[in-house]
N, C-alpha and C. Protein backbone atom coordinates (compact mmCIF):
# COMPACT_ATOMS: atom_id res chain seq x y z
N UNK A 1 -5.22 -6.14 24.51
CA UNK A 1 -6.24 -5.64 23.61
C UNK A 1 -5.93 -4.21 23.17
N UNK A 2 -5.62 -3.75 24.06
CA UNK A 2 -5.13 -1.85 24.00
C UNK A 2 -3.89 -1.70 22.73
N UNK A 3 -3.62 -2.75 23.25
CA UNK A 3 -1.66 -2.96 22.43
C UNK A 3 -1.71 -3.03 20.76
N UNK A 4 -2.66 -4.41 20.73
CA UNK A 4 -2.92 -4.64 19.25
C UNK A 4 -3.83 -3.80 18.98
N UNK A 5 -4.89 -2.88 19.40
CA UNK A 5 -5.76 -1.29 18.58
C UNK A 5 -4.92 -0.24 18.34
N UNK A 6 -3.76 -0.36 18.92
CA UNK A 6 -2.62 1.06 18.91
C UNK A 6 -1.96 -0.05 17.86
N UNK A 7 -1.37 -0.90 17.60
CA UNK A 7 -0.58 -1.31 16.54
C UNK A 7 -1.37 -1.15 15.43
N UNK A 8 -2.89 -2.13 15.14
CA UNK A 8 -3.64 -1.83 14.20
C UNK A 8 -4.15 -0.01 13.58
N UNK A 9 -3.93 0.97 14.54
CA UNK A 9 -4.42 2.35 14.10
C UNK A 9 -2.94 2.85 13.93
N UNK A 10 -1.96 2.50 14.09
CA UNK A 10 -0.94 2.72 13.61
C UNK A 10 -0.01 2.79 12.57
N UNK A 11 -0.90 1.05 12.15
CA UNK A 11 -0.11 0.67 10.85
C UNK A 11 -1.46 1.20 9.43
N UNK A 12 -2.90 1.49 9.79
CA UNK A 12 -3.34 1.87 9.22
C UNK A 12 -2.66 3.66 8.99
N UNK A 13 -2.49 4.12 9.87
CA UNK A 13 -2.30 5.49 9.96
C UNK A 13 -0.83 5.73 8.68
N UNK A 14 0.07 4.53 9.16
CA UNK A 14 1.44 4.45 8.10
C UNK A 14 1.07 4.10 6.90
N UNK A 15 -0.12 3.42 6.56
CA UNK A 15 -0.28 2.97 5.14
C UNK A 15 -0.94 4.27 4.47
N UNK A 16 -2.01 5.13 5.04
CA UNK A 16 -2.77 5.93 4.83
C UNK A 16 -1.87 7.15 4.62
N UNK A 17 -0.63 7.42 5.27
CA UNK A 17 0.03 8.63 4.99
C UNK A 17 0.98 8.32 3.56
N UNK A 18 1.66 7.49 3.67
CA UNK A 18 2.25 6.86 2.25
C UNK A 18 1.29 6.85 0.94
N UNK A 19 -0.38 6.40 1.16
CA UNK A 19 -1.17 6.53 -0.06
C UNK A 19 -1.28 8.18 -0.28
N UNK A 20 -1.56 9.12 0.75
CA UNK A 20 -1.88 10.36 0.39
C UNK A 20 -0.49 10.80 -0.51
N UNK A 21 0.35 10.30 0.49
CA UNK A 21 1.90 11.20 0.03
C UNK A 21 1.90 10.70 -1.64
N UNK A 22 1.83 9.41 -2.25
CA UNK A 22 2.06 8.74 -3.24
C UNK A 22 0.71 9.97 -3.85
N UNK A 23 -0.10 9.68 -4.12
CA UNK A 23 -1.47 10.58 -4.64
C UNK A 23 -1.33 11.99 -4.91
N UNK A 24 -0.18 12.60 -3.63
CA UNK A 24 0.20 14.12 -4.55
C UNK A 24 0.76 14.22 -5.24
N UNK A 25 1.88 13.28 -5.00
CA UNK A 25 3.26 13.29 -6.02
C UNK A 25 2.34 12.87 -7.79
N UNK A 26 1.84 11.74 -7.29
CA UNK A 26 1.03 11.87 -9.00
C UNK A 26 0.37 13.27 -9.45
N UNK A 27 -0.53 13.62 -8.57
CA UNK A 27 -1.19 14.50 -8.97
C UNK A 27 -0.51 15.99 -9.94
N UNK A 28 0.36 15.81 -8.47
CA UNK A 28 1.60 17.35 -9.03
C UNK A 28 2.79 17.38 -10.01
N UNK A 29 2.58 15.55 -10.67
CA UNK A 29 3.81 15.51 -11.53
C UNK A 29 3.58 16.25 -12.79
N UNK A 30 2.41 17.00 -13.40
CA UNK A 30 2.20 17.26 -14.66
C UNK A 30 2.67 18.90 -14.48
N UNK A 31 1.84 19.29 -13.17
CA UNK A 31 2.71 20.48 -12.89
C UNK A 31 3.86 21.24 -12.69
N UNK A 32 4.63 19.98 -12.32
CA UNK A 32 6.45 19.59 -12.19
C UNK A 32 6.94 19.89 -13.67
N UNK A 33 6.18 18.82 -14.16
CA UNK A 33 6.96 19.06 -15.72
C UNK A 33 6.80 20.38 -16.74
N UNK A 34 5.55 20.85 -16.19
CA UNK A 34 4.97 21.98 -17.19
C UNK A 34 6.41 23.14 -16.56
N UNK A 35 6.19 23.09 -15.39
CA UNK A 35 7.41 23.91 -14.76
C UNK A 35 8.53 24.10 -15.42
N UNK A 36 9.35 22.80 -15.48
CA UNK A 36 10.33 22.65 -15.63
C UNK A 36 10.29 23.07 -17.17
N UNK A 37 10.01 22.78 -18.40
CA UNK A 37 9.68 22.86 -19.70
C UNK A 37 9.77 24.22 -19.89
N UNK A 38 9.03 25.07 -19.17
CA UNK A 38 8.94 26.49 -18.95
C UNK A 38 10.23 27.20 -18.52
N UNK A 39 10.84 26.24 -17.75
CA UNK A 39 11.97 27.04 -17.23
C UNK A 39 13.45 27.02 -18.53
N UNK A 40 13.36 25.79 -19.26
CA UNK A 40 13.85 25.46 -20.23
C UNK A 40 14.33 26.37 -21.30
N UNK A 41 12.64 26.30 -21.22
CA UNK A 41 12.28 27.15 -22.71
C UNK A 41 12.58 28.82 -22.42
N UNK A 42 12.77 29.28 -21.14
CA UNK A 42 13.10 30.92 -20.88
C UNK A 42 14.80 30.55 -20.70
N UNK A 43 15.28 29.83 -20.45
CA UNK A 43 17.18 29.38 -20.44
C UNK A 43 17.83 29.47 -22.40
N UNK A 44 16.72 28.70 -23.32
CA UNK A 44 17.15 28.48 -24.41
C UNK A 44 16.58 30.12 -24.85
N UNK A 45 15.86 30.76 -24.67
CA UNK A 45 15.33 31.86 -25.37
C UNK A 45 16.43 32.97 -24.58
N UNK A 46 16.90 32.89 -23.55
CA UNK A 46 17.89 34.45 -23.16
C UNK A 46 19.17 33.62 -23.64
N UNK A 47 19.43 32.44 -23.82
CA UNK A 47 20.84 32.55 -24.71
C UNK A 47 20.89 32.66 -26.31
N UNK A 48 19.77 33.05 -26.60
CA UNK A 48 19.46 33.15 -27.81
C UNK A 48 19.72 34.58 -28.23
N UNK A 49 19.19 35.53 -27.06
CA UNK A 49 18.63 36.59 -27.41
C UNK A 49 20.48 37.34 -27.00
N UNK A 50 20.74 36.83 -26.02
CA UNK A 50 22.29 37.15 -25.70
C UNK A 50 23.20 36.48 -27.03
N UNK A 51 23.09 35.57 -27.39
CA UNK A 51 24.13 35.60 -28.68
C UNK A 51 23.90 36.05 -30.10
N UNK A 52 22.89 36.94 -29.70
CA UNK A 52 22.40 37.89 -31.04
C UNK A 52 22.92 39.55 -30.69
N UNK A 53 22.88 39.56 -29.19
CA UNK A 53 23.73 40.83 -28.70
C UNK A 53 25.03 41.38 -29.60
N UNK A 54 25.28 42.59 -29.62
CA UNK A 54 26.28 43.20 -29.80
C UNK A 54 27.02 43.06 -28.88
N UNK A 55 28.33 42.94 -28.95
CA UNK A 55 29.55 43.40 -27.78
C UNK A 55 29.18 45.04 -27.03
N UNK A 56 29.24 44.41 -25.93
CA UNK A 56 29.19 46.17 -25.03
C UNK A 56 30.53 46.75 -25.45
N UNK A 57 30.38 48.11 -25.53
CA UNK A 57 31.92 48.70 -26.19
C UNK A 57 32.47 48.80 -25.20
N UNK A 58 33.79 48.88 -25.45
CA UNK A 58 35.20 49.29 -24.61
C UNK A 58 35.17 50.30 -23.90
């Protein structure tokens, strides 16, 4: 009886950590992307601003 309440709170416990884990990853994917987009967009704007540079002189 002991055996199968530790298997049953177990396998609830494994399903329940997988739903939370699954539930952030959704949650935080919009924030992921806003990130990333951002990081993009400051990579395309300093090679922009660097191939508008002058040559440093000699």
């Amino acid at each position: 009886m002991k055996r199968r309440l530790a298997i049953v709170l177990l396998t609830l416990g494994t399903i329940g950590g997988y739903a939370a884990g699954f539930a952030s990853l959704r949650c935080h994917s919009g924030q992921r992307r806003q990130h990333f987009e951002h990081h993009v967009a400051k990579i395309c704007v300093d090679a922009a601003r660097n191939a508008e540079a002058p040559p440093p002189p000699r």
